[in-house]
Protein backbone atom coordinates (compact mmCIF):
# COMPACT_ATOMS: atom_id res chain seq x y z
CA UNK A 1 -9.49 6.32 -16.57
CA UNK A 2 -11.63 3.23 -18.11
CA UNK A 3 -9.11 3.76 -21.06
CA UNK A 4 -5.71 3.25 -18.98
CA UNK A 5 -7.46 0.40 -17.16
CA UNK A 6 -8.24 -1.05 -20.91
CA UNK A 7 -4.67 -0.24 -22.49
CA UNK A 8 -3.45 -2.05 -19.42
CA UNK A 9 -5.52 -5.08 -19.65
CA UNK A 10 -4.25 -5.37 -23.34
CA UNK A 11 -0.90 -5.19 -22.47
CA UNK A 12 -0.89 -7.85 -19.51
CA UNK A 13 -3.01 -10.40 -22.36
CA UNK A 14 -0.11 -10.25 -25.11
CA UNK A 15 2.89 -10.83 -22.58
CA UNK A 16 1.72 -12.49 -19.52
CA UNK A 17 3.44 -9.87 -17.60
CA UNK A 18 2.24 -6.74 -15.56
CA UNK A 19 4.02 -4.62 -13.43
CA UNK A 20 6.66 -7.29 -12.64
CA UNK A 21 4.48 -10.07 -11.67
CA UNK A 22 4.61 -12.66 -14.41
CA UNK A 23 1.93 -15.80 -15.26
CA UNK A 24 -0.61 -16.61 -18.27
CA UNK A 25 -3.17 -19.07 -16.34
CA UNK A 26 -6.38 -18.07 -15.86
CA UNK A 27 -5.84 -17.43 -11.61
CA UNK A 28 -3.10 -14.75 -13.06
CA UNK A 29 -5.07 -13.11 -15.52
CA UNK A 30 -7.82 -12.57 -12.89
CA UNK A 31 -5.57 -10.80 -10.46
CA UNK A 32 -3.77 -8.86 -13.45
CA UNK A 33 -7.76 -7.98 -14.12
CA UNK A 34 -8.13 -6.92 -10.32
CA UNK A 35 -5.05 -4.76 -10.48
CA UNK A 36 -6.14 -3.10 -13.55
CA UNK A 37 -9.49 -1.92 -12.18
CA UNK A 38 -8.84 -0.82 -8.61
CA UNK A 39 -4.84 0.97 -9.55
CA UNK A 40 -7.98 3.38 -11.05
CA UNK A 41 -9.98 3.84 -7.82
CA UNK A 42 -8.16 6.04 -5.76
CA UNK A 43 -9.42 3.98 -2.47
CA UNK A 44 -7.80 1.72 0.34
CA UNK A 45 -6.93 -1.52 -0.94
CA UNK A 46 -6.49 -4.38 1.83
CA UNK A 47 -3.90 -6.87 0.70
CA UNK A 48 -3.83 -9.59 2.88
CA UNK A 49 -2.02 -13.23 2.25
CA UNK A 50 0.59 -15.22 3.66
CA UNK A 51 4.02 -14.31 4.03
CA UNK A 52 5.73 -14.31 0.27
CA UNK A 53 2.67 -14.28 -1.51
CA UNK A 54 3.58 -11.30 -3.83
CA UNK A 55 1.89 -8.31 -1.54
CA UNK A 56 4.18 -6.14 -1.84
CA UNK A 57 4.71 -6.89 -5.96
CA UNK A 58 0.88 -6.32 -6.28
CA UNK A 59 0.92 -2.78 -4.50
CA UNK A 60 3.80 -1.64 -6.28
CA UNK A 61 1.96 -2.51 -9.55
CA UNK A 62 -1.13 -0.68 -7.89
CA UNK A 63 1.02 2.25 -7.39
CA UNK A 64 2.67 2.06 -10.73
CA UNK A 65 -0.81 1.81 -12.76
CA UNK A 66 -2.37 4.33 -10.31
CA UNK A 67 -3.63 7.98 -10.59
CA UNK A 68 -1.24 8.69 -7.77
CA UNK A 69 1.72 6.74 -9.85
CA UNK A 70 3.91 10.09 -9.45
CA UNK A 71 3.55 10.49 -5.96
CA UNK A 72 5.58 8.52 -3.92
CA UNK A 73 5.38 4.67 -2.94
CA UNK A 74 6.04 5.05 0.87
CA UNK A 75 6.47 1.87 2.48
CA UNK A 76 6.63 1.06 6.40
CA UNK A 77 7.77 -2.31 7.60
CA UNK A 78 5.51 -1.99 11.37
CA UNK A 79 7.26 -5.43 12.81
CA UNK A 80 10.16 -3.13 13.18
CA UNK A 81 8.62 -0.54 14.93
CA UNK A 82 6.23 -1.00 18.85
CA UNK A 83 2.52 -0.14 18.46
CA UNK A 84 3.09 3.15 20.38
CA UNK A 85 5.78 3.90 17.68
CA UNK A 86 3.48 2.56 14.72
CA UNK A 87 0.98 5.09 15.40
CA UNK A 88 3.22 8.03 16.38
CA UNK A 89 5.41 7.50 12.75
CA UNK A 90 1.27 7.38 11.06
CA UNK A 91 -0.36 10.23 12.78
CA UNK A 92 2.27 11.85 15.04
CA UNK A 93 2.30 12.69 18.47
CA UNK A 94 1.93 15.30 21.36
CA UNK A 95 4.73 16.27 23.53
CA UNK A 96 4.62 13.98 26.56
CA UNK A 97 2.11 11.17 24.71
CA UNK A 98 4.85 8.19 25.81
CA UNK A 99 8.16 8.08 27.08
CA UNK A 100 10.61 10.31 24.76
CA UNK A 101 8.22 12.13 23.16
CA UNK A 102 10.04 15.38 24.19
CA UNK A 103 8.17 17.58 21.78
CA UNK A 104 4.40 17.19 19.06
CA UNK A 105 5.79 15.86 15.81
CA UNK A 106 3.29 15.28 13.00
CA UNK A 107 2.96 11.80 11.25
CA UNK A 108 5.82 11.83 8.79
CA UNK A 109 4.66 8.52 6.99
CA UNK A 110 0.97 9.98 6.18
CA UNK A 111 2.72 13.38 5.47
CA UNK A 112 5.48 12.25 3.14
CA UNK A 113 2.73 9.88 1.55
CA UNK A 114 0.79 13.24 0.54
CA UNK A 115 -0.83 12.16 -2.79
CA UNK A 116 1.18 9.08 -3.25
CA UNK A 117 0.83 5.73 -2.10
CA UNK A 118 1.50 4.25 1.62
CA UNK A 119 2.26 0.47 2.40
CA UNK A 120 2.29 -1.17 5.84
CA UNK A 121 3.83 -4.34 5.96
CA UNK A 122 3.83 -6.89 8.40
CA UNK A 123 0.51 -5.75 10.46
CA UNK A 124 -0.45 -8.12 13.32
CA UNK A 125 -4.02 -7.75 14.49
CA UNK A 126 -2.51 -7.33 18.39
CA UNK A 127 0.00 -4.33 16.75
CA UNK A 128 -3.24 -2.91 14.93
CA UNK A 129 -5.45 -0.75 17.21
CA UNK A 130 -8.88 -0.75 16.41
CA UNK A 131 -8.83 3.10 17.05
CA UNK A 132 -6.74 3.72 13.52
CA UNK A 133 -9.68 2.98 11.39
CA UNK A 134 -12.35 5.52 12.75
């Protein structure tokens, strides 16, 4: 593990370039450096930033540099879907939970995610219930 995170390090030094996200100044290096260690962890990683700010290019390069790297990069975009809807395509639903839930389904984004990588995208703090992270 130490050794990928090493061999990656090295490469991102002699180009300037990891995983798609290019720069050689010293703010670049530092977040190449960040990537490097926690693609290794295997935890939750909270990327937060303003809209454009290369999210998305820095999870994929988690993903891609990760121990779950074959696993699939699942991504769900939850300003397209309600709150209700948010947590029913997470963690699923029982028949009769909200209108049109005519039968239980389970999560399909956690369940296709099954040891690869999940990405929610565009989370308000009013579309985010407090209840997910207990």
């Amino acid at each position: 593990m130490e050794s990928d995170a090493n061999l990656s390090r090295d490469a991102l030094s002699n180009e300037g370039e990891f995983g798609g996200l290019i720069g050689e100044s010293n703010p670049m290096r530092q977040v190449f450096d960040v990537i490097a260690r926690v693609s290794q962890g295997g935890f939750p990683v909270l990327l937060h930033g303003e809209t454009g700010t290369g999210k998305e290019l820095v999870a994929r390069c988690i993903h891609k540099h990760g121990p779950r790297r074959e696993g699939p990069l699942v991504p769900v975009d939850c300003s397209a879907l309600s709150p209700t809807l948010i947590e029913s395509e997470l963690f699923g639903h029982t028949k009769g939970a909200f209108t049109g839930a005519v039968c239980s389904k389970l999560g399909s984004s956690l369940r296709t995610t099954s040891n690869g990588f999940l990405t929610l995208t565009s989370t308000a703090v009013s579309a985010t219930p407090t209840n997910w992270f207990r």
